[in-house]
N, C-alpha and C. Protein backbone atom coordinates (compact mmCIF):
# COMPACT_ATOMS: atom_id res chain seq x y z
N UNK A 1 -125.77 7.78 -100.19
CA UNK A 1 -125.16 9.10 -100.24
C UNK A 1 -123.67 8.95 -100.55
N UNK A 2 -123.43 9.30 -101.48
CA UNK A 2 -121.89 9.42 -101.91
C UNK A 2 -121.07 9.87 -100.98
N UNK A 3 -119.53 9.44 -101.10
CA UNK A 3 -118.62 9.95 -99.38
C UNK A 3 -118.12 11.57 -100.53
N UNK A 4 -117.36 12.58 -99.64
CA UNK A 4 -117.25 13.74 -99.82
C UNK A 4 -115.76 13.38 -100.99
N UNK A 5 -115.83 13.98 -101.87
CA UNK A 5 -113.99 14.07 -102.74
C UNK A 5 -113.12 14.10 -101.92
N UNK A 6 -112.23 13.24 -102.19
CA UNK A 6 -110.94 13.44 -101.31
C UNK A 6 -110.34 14.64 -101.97
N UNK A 7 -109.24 15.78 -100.62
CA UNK A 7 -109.01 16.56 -101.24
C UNK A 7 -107.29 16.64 -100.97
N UNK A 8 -106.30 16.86 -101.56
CA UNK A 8 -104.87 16.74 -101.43
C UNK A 8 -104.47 17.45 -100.29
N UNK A 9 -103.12 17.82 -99.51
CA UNK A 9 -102.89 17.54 -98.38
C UNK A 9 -102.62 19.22 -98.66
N UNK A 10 -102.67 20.22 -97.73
CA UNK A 10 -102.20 21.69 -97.81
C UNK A 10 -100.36 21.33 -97.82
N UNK A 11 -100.36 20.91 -97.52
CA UNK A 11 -98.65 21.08 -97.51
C UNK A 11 -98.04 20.50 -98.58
N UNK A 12 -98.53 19.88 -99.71
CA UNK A 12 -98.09 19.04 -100.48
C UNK A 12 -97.27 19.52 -101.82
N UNK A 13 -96.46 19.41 -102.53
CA UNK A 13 -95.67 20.27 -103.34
C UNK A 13 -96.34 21.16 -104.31
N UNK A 14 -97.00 19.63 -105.17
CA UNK A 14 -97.79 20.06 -106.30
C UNK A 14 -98.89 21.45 -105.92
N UNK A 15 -99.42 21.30 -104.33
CA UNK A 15 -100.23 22.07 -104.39
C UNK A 15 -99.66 23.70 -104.63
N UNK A 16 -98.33 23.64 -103.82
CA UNK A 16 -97.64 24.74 -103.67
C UNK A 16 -97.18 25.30 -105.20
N UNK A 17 -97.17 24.25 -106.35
CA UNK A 17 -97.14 25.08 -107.80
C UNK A 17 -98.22 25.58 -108.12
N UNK A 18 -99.31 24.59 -107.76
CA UNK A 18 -100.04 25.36 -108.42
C UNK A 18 -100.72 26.90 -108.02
N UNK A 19 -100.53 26.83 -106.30
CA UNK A 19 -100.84 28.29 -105.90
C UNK A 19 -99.96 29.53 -106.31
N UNK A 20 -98.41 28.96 -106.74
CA UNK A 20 -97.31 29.84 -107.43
C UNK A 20 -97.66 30.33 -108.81
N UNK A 21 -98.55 29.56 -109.41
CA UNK A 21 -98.68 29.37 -110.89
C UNK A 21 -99.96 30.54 -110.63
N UNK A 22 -101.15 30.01 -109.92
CA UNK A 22 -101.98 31.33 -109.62
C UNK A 22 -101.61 32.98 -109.72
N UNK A 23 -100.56 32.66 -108.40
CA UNK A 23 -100.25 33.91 -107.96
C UNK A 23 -99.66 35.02 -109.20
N UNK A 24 -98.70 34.05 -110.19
CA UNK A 24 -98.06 34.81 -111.09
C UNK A 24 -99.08 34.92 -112.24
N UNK A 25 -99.86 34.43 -112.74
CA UNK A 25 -101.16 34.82 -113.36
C UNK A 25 -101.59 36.17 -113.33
N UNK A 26 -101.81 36.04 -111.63
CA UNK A 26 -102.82 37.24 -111.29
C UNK A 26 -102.11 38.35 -111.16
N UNK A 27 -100.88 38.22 -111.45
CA UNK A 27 -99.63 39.57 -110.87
C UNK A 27 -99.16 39.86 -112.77
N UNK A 28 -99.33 38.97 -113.25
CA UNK A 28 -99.00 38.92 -114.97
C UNK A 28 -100.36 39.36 -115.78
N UNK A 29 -101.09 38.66 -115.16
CA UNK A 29 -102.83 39.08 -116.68
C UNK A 29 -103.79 39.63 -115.67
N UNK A 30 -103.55 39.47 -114.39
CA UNK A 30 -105.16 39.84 -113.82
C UNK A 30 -105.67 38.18 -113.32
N UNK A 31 -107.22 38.71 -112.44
CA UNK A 31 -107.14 37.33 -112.12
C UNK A 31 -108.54 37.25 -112.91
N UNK A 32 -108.86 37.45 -113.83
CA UNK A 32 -109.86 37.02 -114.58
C UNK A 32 -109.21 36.23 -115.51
N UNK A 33 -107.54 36.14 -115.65
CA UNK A 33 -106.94 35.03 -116.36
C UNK A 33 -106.77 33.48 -116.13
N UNK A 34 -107.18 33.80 -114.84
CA UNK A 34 -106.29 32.71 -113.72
C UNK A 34 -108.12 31.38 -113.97
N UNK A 35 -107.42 30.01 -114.65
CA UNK A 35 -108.51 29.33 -114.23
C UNK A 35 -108.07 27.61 -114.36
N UNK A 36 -108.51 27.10 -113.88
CA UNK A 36 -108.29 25.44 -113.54
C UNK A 36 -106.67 25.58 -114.13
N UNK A 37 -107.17 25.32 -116.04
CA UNK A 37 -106.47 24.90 -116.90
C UNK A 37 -105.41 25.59 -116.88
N UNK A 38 -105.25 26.80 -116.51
CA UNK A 38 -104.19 27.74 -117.42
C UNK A 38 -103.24 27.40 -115.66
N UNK A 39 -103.69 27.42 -114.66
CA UNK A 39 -103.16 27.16 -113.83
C UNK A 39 -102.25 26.13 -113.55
N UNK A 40 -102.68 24.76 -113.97
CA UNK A 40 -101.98 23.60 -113.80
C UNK A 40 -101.31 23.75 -115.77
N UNK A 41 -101.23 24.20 -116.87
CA UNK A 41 -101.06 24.29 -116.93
C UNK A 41 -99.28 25.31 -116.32
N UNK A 42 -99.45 26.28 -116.34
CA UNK A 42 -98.09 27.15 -115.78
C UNK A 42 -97.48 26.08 -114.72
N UNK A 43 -97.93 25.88 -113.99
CA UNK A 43 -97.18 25.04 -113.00
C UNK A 43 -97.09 23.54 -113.57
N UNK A 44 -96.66 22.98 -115.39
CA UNK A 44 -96.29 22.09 -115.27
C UNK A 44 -96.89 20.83 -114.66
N UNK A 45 -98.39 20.34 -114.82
CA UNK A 45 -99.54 19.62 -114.08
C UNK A 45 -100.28 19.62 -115.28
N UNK A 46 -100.45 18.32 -114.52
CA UNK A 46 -102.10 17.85 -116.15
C UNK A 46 -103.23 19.06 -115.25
N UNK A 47 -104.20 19.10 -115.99
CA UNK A 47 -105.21 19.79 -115.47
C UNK A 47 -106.36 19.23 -114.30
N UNK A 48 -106.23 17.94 -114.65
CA UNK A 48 -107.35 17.04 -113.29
C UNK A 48 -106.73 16.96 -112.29
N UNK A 49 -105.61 17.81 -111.74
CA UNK A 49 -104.84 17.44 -110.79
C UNK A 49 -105.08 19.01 -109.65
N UNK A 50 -105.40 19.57 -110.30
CA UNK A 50 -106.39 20.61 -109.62
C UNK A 50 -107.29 20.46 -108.98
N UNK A 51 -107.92 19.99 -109.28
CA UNK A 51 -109.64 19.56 -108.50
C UNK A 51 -109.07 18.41 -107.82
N UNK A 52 -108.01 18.02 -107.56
CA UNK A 52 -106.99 16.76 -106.31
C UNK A 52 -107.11 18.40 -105.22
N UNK A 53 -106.91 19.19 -105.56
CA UNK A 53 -106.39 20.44 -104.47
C UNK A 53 -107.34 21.06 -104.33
N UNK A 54 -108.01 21.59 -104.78
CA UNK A 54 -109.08 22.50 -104.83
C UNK A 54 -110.28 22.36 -105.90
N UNK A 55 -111.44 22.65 -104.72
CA UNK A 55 -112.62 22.06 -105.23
C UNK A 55 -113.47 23.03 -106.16
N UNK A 56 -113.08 23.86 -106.12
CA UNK A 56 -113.69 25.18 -106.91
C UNK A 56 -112.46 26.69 -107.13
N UNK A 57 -112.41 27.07 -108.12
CA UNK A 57 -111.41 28.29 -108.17
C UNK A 57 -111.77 29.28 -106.82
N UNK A 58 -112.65 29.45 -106.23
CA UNK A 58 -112.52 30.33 -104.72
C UNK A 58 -112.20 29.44 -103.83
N UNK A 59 -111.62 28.43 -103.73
CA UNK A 59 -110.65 27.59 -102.85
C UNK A 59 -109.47 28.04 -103.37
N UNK A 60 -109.37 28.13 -104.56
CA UNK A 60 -107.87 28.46 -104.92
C UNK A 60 -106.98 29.65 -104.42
N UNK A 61 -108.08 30.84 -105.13
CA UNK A 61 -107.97 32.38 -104.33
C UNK A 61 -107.93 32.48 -103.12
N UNK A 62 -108.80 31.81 -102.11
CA UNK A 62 -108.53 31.81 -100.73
C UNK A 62 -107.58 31.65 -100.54
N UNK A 63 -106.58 30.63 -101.13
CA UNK A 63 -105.49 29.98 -100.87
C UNK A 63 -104.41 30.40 -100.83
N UNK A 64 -104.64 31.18 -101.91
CA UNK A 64 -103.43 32.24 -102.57
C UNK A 64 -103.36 33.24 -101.76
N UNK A 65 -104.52 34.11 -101.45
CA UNK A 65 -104.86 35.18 -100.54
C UNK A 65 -104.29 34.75 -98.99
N UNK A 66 -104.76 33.92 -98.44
CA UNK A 66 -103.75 33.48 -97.11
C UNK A 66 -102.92 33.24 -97.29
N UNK A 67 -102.14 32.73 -98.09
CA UNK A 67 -100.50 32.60 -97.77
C UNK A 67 -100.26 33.80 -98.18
N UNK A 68 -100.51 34.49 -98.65
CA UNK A 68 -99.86 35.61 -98.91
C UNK A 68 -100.03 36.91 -97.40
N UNK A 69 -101.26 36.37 -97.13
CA UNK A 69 -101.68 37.30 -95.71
C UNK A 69 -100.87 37.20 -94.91
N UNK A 70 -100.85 35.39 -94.41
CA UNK A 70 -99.85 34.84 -93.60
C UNK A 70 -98.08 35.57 -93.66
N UNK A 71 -98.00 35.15 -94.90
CA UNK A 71 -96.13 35.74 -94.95
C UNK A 71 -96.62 37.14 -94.75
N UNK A 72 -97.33 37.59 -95.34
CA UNK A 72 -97.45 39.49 -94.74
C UNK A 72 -97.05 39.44 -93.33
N UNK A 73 -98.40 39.02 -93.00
CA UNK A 73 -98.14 39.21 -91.20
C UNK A 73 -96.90 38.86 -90.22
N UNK A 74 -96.49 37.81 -90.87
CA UNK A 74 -94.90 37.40 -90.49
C UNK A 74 -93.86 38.28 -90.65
N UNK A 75 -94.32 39.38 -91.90
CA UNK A 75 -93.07 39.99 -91.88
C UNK A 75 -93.54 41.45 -90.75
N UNK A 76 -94.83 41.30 -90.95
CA UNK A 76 -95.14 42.43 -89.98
C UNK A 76 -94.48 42.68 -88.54
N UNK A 77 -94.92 41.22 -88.10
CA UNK A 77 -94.37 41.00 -86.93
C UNK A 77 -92.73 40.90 -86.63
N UNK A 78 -91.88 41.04 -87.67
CA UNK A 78 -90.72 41.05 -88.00
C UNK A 78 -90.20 42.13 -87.77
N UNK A 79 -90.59 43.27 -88.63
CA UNK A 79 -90.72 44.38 -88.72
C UNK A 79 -90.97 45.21 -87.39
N UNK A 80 -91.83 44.93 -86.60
CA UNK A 80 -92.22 46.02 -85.69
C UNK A 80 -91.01 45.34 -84.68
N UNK A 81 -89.93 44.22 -84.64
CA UNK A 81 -89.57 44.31 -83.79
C UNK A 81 -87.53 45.03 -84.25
N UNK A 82 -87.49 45.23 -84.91
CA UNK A 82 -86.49 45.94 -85.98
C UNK A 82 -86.63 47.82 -85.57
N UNK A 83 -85.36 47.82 -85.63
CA UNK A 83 -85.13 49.35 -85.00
C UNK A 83 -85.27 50.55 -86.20
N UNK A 84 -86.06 49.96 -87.01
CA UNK A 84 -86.52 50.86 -88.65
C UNK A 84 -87.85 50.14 -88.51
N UNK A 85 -88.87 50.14 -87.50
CA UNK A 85 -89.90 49.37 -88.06
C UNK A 85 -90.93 50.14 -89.28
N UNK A 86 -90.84 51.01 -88.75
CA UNK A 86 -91.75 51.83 -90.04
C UNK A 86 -90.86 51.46 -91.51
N UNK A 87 -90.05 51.83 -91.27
CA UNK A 87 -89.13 52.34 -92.93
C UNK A 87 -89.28 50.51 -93.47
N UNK A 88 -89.64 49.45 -92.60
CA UNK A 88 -89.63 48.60 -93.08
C UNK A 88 -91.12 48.34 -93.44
N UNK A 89 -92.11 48.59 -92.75
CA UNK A 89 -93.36 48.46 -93.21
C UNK A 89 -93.58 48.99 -94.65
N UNK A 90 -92.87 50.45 -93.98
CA UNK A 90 -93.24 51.28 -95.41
C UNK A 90 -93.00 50.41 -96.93
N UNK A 91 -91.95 49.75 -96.65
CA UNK A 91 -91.22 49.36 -97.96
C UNK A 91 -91.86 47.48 -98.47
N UNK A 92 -92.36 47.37 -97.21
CA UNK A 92 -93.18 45.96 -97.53
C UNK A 92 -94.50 46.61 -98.05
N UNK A 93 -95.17 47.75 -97.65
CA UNK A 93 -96.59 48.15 -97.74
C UNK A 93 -96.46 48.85 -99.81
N UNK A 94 -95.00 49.34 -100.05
CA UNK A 94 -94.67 50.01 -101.49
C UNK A 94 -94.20 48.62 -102.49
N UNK A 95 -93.88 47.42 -101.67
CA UNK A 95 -94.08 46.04 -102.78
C UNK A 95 -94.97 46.37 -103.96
N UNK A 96 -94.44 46.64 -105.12
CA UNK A 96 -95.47 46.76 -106.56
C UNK A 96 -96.13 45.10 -106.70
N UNK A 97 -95.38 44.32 -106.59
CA UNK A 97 -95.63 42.93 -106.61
C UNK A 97 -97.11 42.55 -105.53
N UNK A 98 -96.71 42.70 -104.28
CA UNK A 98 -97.71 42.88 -103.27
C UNK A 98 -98.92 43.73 -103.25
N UNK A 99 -98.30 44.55 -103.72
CA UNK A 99 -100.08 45.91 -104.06
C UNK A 99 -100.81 45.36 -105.31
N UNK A 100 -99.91 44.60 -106.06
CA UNK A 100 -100.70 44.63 -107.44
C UNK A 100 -102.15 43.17 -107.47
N UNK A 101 -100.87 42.05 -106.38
CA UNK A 101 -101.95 41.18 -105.87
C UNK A 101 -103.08 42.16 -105.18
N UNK A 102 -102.94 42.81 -104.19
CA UNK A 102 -103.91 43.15 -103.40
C UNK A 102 -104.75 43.63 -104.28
N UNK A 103 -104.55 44.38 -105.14
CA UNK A 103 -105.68 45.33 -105.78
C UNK A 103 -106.39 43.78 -106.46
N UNK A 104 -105.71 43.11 -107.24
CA UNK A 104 -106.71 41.83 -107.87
C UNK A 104 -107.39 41.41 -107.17
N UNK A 105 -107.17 40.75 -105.86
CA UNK A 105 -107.95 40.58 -104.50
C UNK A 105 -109.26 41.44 -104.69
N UNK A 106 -109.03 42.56 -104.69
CA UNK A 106 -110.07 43.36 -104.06
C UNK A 106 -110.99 43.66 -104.80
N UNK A 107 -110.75 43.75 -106.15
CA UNK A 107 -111.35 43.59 -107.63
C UNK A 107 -112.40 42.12 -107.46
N UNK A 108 -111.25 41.31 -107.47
CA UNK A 108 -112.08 39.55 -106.84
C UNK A 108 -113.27 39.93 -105.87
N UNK A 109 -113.06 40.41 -104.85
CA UNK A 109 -113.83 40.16 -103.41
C UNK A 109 -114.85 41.08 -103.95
N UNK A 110 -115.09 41.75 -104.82
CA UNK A 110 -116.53 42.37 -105.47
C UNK A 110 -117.89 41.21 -105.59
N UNK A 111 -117.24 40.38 -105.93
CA UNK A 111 -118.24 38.68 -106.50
C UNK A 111 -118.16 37.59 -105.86
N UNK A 112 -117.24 37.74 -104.72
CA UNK A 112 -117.05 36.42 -103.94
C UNK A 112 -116.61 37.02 -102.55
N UNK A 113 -117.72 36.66 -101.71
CA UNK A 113 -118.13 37.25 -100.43
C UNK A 113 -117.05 36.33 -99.53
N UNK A 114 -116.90 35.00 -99.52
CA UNK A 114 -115.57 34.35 -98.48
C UNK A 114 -114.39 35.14 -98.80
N UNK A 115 -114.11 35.91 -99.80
CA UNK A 115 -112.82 36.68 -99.98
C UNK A 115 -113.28 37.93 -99.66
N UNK A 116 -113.94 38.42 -99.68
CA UNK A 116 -114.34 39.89 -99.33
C UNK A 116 -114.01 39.95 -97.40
N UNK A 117 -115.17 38.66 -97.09
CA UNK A 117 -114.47 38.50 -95.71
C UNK A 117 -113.29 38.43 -95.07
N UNK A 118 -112.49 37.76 -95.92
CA UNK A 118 -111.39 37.19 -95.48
C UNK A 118 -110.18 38.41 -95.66
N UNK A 119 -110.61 39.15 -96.50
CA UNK A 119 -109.86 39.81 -96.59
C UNK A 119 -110.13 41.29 -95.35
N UNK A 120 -110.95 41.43 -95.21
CA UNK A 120 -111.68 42.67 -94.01
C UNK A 120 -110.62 41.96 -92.68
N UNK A 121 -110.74 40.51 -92.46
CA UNK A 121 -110.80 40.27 -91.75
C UNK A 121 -108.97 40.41 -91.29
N UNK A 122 -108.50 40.64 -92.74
CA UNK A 122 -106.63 40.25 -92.46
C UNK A 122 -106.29 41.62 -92.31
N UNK A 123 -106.73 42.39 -92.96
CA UNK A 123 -106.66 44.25 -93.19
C UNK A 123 -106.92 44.49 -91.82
N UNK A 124 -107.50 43.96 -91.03
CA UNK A 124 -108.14 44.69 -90.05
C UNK A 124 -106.69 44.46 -88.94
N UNK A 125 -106.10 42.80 -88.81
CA UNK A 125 -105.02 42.45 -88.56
C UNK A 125 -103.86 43.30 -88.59
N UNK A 126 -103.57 43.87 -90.02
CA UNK A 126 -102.69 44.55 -90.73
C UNK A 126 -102.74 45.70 -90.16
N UNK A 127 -103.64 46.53 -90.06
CA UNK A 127 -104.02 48.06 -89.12
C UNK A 127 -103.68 47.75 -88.09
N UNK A 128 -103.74 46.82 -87.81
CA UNK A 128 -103.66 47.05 -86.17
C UNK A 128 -102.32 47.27 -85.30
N UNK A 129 -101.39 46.16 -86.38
CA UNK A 129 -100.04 46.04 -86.29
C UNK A 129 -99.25 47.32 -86.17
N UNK A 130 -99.58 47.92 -87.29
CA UNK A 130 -98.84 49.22 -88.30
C UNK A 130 -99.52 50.49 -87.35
N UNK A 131 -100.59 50.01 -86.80
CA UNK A 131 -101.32 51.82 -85.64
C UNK A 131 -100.46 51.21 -84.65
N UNK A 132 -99.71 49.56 -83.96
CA UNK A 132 -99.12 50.24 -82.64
C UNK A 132 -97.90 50.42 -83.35
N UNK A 133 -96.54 49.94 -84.21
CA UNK A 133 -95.75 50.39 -84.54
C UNK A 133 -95.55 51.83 -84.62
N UNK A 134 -96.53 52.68 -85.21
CA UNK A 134 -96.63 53.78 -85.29
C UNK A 134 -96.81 54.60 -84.14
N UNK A 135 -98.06 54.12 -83.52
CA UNK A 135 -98.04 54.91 -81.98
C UNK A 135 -96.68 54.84 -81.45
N UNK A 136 -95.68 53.67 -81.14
CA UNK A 136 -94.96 53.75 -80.67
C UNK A 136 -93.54 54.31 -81.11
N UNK A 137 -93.77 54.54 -82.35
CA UNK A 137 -92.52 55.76 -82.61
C UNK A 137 -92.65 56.93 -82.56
N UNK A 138 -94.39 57.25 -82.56
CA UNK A 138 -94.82 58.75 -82.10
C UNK A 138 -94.29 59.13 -80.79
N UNK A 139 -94.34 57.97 -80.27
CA UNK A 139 -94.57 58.45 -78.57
C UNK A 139 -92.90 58.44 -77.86
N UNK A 140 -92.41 57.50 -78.63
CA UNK A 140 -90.55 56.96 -78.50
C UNK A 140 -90.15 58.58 -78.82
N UNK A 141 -90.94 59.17 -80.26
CA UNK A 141 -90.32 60.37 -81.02
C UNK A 141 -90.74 61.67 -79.99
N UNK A 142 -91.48 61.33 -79.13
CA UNK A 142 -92.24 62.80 -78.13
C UNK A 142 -92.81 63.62 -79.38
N UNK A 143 -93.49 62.64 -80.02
CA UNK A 143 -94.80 63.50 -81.24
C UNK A 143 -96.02 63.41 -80.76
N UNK A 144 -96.68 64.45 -80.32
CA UNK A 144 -98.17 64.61 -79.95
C UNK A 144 -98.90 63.47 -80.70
N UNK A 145 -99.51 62.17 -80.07
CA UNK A 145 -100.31 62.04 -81.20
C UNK A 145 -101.50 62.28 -80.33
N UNK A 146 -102.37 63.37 -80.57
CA UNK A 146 -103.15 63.87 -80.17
C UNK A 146 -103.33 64.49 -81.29
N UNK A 147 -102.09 65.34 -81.84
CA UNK A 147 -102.31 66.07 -83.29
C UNK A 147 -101.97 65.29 -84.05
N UNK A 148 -101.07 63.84 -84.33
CA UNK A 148 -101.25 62.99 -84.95
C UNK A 148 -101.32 61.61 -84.68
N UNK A 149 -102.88 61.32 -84.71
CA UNK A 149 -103.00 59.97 -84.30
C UNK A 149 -102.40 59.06 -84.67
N UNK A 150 -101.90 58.04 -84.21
CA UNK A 150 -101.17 56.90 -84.79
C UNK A 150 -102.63 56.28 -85.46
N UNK A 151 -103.40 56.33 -85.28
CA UNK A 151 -104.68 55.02 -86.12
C UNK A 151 -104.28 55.97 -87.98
N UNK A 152 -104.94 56.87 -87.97
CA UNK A 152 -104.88 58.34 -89.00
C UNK A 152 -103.23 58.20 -89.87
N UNK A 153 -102.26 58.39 -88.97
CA UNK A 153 -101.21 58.21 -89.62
C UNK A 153 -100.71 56.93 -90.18
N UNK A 154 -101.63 55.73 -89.79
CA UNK A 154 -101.52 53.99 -89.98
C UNK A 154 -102.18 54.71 -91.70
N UNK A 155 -103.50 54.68 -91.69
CA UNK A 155 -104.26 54.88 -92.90
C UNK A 155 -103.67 56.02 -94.05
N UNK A 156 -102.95 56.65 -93.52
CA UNK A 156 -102.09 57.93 -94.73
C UNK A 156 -101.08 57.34 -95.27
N UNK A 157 -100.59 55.99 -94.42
CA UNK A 157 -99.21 55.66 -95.06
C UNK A 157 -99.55 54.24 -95.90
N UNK A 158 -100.65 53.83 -95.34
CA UNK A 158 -101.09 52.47 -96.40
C UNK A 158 -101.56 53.23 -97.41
N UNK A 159 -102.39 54.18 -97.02
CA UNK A 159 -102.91 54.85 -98.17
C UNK A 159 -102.08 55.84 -99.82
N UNK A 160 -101.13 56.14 -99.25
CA UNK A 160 -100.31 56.71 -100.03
C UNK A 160 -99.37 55.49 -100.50
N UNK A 161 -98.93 54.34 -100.32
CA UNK A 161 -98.48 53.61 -100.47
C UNK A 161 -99.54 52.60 -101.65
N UNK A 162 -100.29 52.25 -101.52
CA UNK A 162 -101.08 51.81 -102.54
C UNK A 162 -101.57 52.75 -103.78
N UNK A 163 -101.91 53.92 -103.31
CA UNK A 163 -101.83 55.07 -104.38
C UNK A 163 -100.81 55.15 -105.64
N UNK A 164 -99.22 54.87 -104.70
CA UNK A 164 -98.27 54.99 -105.76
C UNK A 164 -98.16 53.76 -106.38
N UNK A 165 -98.34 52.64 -105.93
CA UNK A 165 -98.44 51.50 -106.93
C UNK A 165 -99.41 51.16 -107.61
N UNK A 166 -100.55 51.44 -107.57
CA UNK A 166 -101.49 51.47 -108.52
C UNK A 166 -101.20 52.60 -109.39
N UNK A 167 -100.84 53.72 -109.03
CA UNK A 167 -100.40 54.91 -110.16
C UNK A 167 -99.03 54.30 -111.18
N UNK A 168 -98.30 53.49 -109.98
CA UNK A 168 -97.16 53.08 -111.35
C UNK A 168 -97.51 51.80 -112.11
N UNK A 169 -98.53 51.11 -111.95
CA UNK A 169 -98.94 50.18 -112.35
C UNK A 169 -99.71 50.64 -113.96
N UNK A 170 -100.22 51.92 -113.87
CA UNK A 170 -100.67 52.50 -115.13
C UNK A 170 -99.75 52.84 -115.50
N UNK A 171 -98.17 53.08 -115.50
CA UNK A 171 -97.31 54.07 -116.05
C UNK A 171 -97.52 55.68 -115.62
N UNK A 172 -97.83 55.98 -114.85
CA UNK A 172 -97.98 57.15 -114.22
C UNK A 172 -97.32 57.81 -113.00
N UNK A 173 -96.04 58.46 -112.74
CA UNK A 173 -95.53 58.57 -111.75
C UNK A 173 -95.13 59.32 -111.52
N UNK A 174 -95.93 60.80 -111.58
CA UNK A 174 -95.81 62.64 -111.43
C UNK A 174 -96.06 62.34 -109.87
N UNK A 175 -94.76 63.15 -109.42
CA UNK A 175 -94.89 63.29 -107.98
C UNK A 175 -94.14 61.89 -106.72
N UNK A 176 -94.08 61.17 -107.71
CA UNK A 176 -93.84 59.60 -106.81
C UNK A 176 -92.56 60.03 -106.09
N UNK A 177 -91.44 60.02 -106.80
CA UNK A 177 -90.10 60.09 -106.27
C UNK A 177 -90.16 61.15 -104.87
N UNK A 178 -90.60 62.24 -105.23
CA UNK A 178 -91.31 62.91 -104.38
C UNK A 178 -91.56 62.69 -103.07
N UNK A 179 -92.55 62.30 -103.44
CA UNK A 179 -93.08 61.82 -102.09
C UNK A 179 -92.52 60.06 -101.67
N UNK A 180 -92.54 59.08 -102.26
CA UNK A 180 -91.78 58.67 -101.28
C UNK A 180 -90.20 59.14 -100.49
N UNK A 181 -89.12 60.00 -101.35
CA UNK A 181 -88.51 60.87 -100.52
C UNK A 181 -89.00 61.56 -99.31
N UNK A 182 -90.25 62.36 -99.43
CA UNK A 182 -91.02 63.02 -98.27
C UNK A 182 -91.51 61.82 -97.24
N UNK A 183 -91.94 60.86 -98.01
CA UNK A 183 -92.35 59.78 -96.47
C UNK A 183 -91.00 58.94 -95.53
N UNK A 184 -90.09 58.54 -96.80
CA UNK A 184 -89.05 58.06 -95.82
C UNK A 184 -87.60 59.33 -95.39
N UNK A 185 -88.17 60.02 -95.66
CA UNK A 185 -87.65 61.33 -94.81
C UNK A 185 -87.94 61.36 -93.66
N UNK A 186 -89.26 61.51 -93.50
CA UNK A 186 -90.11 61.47 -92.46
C UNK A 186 -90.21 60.55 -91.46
N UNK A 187 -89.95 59.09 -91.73
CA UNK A 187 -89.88 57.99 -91.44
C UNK A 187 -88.82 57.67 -90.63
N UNK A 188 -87.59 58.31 -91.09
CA UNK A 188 -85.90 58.54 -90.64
C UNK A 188 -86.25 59.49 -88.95
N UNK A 189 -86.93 60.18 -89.78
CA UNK A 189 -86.72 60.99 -88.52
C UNK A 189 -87.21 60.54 -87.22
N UNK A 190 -88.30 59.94 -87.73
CA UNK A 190 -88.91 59.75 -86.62
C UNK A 190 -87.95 58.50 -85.80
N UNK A 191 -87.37 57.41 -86.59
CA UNK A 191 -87.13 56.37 -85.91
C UNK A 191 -85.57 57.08 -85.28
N UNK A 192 -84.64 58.30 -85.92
CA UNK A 192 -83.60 58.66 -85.16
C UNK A 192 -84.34 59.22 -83.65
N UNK A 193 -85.23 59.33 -83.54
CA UNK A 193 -85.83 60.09 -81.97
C UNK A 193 -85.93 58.96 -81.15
N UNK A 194 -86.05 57.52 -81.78
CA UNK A 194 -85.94 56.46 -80.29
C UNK A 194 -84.79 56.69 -79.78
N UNK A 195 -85.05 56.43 -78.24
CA UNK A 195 -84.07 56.38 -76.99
C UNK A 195 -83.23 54.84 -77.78
């Protein structure tokens, strides 16, 4: 029985181009662009030096997809402890760069079920963060959330927030200025009501 491929070290430089080289692929063409060659290509790498890192392109995406989860959540946790935590979510959650990965992600996780998981599994993380931040400026603000739930108001503001970057991602942006004015209006206010 043959021993298993050796596989390169997660921390190792080269690996870190080539997940950079991914990432800007999938934020530049889509990730139906993104493959072995064109990868180690961009990042400056012969091409057999890929399969040193990753054993199949959904090792790669995983790869890409957690570090990117990871620094999310880091800044999350950053964020909620910052006396603007919303206005800062808000503005990490309106990243065009960040939404545009996510939407490829999610496009991806149609055909490849370890990313579909993995990703339920970080979103779910992500809500959870952003419903207590929120509860707790409802409640800092003396805003009923009874009439507005912090879970409800978590999902209106990711939700409108991905809306507008996928809308400006087509060139489409009736109403944007708009409303993000109306959300970090809203956002202000609420965080001037902490004690």
């Amino acid at each position: 029985m043959a021993s298993p491929r050796r596989i390169g070290p997660p921390d190792a430089e080269k690996r870190a181009l080539l997940l950079d080289a991914a990432e800007q692929l999938m934020v530049e063409e889509g990730y139906a662009a993104v493959s072995s060659r064109r990868v180690a290509d961009r990042a400056g790498l012969k091409p057999q030096i890929f399969f040193y890192y990753f054993r199949t392109m959904d090792d790669l995406f995983l790869a890409v997809f957690r570090r990117r989860a990871d620094e999310g959540l880091e800044h999350y946790a950053a964020a909620l402890k910052s006396e603007r935590s919303l206005s800062s979510l808000w503005k990490f959650s309106t990243d065009s760069v960040g939404m545009r990965l996510n939407a490829e992600f999610i496009m991806l996780a149609n055909n490849r079920k370890k990313l579909k998981t993995e990703i339920a599994h970080y979103s779910a993380r992500f809500r959870d963060l952003q419903t207590e931040a929120v509860a707790r400026l409802l409640q800092q603000g003396g805003v009923d959330t009874e009439e507005y739930p912090p879970l409800v108001m978590s999902v209106l503001l990711t939700s409108v927030a991905r809306l507008l970057v996928m809308e400006d991602t087509l060139g489409f942006s009736s109403g944007h200025t708009e409303t993000v004015e109306f959300v970090e209006r809203y956002l202000r206010r609420l965080e001037e009501r902490q004690p």
